[in-house]
N, C-alpha and C. Protein backbone atom coordinates (compact mmCIF):
# COMPACT_ATOMS: atom_id res chain seq x y z
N UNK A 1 -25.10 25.86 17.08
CA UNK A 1 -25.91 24.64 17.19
C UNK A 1 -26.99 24.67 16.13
N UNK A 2 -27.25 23.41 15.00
CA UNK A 2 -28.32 23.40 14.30
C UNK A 2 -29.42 22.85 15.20
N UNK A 3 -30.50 23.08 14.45
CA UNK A 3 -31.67 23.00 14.96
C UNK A 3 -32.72 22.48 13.76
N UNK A 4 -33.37 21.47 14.13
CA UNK A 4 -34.24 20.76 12.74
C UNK A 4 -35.23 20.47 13.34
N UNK A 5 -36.27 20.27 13.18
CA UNK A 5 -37.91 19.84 12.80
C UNK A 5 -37.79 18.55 12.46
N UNK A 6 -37.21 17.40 13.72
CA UNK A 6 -37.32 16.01 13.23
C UNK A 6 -38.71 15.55 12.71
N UNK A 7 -39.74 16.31 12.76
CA UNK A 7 -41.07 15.77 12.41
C UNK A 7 -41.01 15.70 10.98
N UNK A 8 -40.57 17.06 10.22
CA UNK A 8 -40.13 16.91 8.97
C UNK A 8 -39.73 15.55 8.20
N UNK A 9 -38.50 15.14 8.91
CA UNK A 9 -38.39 13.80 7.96
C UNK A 9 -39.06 12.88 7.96
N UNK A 10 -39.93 12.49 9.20
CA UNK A 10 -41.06 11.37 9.75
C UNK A 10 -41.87 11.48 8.50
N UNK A 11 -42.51 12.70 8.24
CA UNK A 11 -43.08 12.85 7.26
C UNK A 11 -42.80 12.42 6.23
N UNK A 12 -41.38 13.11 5.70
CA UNK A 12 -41.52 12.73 4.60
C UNK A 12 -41.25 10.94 4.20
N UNK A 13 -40.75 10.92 5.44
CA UNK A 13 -40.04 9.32 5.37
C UNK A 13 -41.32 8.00 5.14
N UNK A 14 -42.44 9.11 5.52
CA UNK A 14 -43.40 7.63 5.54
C UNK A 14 -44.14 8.31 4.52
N UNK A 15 -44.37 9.14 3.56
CA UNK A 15 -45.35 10.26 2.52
C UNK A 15 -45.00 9.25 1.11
N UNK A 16 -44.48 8.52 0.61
CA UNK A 16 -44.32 7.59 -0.49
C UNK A 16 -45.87 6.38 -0.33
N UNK A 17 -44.80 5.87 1.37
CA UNK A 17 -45.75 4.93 1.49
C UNK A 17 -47.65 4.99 1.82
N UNK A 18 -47.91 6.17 2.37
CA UNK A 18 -49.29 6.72 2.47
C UNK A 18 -49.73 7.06 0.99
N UNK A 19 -49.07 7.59 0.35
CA UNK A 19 -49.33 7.85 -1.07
C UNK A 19 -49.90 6.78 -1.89
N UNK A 20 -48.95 5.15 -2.00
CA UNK A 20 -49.47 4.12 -3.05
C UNK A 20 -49.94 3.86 -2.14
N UNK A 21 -51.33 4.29 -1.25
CA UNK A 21 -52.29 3.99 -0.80
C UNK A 21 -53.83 4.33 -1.44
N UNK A 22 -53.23 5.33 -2.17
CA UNK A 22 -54.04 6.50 -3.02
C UNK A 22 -53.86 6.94 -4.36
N UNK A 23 -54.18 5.38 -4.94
CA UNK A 23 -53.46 5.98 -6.52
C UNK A 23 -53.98 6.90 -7.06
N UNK A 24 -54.99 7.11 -7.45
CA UNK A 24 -55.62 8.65 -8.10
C UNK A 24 -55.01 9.53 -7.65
N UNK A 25 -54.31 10.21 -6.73
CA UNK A 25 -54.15 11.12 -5.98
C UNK A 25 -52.43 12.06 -7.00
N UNK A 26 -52.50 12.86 -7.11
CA UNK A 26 -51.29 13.57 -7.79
C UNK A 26 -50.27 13.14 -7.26
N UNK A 27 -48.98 12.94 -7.70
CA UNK A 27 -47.79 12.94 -7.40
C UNK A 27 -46.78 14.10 -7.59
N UNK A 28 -47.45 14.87 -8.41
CA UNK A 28 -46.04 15.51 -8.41
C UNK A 28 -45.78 16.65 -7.22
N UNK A 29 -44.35 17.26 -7.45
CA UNK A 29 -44.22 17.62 -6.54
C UNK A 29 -44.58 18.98 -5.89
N UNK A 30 -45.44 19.67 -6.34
CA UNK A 30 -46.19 20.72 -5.81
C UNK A 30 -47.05 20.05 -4.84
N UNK A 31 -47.65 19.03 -5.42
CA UNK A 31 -48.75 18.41 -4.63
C UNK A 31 -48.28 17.50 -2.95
N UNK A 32 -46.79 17.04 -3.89
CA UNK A 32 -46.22 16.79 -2.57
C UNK A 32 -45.63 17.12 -1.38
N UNK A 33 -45.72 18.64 -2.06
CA UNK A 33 -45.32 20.02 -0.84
C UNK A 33 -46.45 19.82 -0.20
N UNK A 34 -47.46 20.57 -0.57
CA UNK A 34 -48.53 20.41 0.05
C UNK A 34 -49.20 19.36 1.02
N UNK A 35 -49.00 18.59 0.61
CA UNK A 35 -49.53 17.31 1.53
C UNK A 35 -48.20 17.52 2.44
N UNK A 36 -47.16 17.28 2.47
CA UNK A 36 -46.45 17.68 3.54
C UNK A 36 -46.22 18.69 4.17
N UNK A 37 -47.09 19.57 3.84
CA UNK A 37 -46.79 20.83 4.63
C UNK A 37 -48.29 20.45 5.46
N UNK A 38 -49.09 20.59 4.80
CA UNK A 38 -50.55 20.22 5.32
C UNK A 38 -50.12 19.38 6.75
N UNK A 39 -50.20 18.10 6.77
CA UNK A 39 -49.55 16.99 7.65
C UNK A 39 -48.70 18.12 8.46
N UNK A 40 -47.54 18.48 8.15
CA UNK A 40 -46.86 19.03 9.61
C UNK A 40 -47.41 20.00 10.01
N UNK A 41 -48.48 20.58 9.40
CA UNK A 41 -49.04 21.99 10.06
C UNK A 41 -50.20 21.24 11.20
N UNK A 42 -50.18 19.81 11.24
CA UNK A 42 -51.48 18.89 11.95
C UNK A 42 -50.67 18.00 12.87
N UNK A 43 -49.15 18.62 12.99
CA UNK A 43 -48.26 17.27 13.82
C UNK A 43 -47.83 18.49 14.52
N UNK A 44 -47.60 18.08 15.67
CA UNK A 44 -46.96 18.87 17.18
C UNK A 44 -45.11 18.81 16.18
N UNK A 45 -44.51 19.93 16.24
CA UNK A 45 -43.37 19.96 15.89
C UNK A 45 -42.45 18.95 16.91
N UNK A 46 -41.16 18.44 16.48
CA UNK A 46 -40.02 17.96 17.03
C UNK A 46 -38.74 18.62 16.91
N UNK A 47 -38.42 19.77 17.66
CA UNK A 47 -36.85 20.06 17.26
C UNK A 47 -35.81 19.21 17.62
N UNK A 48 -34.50 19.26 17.61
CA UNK A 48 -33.64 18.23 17.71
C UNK A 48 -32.71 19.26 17.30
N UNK A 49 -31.76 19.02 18.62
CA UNK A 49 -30.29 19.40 17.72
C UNK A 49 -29.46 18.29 16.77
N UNK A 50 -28.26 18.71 16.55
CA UNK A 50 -27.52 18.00 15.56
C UNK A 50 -26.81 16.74 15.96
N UNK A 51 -27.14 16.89 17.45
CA UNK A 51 -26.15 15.65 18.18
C UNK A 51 -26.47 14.56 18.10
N UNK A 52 -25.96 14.12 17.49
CA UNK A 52 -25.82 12.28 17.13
C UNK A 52 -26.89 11.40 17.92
N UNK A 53 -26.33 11.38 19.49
CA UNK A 53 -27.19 10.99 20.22
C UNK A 53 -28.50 11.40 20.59
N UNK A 54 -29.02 12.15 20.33
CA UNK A 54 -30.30 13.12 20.74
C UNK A 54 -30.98 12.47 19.36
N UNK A 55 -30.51 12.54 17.91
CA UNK A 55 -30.81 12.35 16.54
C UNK A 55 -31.65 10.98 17.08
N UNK A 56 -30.33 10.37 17.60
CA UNK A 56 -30.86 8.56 17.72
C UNK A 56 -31.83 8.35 18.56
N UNK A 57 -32.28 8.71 19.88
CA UNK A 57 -32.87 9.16 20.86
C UNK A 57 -34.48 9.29 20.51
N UNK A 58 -34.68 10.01 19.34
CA UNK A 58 -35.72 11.06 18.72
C UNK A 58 -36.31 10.10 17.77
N UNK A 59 -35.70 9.55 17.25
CA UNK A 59 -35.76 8.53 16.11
C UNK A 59 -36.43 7.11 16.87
N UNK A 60 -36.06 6.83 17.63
CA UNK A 60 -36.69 5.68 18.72
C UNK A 60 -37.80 6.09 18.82
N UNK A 61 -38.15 7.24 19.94
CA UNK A 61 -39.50 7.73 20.14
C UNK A 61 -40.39 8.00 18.61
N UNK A 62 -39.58 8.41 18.22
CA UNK A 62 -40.49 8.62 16.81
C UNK A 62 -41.41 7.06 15.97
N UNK A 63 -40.61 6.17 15.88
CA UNK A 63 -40.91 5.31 15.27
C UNK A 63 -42.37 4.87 16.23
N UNK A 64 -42.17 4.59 17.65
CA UNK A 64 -43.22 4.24 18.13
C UNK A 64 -44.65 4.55 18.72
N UNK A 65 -44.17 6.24 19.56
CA UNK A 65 -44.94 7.31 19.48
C UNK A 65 -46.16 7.90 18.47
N UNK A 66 -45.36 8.29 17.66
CA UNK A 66 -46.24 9.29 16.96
C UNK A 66 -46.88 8.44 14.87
N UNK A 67 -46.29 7.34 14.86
CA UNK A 67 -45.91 6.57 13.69
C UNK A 67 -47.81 6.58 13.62
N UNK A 68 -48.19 6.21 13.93
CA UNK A 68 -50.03 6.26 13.75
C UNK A 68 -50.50 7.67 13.21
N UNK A 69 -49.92 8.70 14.26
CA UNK A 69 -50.78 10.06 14.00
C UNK A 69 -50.02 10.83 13.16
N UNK A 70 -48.59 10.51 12.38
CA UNK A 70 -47.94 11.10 11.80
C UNK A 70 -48.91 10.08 10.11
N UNK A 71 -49.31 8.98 9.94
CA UNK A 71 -50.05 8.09 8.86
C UNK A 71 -51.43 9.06 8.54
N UNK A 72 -51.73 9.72 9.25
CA UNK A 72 -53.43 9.75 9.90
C UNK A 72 -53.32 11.00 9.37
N UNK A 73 -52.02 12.26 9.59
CA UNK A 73 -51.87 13.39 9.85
C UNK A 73 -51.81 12.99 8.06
N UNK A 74 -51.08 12.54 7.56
CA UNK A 74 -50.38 12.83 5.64
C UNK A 74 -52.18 12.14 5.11
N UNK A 75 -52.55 11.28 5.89
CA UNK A 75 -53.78 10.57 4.89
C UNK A 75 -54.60 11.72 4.62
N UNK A 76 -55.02 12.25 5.99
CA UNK A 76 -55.83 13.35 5.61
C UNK A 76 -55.25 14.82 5.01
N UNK A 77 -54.78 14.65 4.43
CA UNK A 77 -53.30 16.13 3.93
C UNK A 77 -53.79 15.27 2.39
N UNK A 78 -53.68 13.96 2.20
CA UNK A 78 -53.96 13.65 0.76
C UNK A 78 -54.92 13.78 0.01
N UNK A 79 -56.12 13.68 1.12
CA UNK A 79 -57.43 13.54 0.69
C UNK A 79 -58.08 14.83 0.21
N UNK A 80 -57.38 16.14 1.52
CA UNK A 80 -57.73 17.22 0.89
C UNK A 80 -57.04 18.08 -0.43
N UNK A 81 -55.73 17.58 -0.16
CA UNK A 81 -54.93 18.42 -1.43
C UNK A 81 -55.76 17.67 -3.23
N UNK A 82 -55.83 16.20 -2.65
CA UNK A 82 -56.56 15.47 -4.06
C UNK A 82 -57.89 16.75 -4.22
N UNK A 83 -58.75 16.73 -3.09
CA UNK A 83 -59.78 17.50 -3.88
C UNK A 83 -59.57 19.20 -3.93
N UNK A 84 -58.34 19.79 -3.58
CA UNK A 84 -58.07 21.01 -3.96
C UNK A 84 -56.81 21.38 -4.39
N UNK A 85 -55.61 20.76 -5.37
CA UNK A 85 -54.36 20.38 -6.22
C UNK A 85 -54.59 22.14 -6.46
N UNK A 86 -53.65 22.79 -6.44
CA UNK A 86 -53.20 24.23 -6.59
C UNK A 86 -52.74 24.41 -7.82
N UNK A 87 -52.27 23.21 -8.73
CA UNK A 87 -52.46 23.43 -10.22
C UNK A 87 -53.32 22.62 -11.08
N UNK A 88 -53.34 23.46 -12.13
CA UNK A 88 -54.52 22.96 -13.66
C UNK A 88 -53.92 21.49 -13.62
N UNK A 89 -54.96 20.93 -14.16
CA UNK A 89 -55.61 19.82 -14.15
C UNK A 89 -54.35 19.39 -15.15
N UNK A 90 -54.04 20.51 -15.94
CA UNK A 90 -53.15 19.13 -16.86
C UNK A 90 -51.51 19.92 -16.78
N UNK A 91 -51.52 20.45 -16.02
CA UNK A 91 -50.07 20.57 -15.30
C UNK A 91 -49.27 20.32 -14.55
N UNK A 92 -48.65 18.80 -15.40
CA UNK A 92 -47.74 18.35 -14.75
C UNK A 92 -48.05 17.01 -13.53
N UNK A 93 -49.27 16.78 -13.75
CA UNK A 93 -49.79 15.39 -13.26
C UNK A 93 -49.28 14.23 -13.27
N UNK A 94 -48.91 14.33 -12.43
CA UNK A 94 -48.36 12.23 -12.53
C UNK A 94 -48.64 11.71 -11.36
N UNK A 95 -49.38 10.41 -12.36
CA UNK A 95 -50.14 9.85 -10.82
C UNK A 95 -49.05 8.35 -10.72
């Protein structure tokens, strides 16, 4: 049986759109580890097995549930990685 961290994709699924909220803010993708790791280390995990129905199930609750504090969880993951980016200033920046 697999086993996944549906919170994972919530994340990443809505981390574009929290982003062109924040244009200054780095894009690339170190930065976008970070902010998503940040955010799920601030979201209650979701496991889920692989079963279709459970997937769909999870995905319902998800959208309505947690869709605020999963926005709230990446905003503030942006704000801090913007003022502490783990690389030089001119490595690899794209905003």
């Amino acid at each position: 049986m697999e086993l996944k961290n549906y919170m994972e994709e919530v994340v990443l699924g809505k981390l574009d759109a929290v982003l062109s909220k924040y244009p200054g803010c780095c894009t690339c993708e170190q930065c976008r580890r970070d902010i998503a790791s940040l955010a799920l280390n601030h979201l209650p995990p979701l496991y889920i097995s692989s079963s279709k129905g459970n997937v769909y199930a999870r995905i319902a609750e998800m959208s309505t549930q947690y869709e605020v504090e999963v926005i709230q969880a990446i905003a503030r993951a942006v704000e801090s990685v913007s003022k502490h980016p783990r690389h030089e200033a001119d490595d690899g920046i794209s905003e």
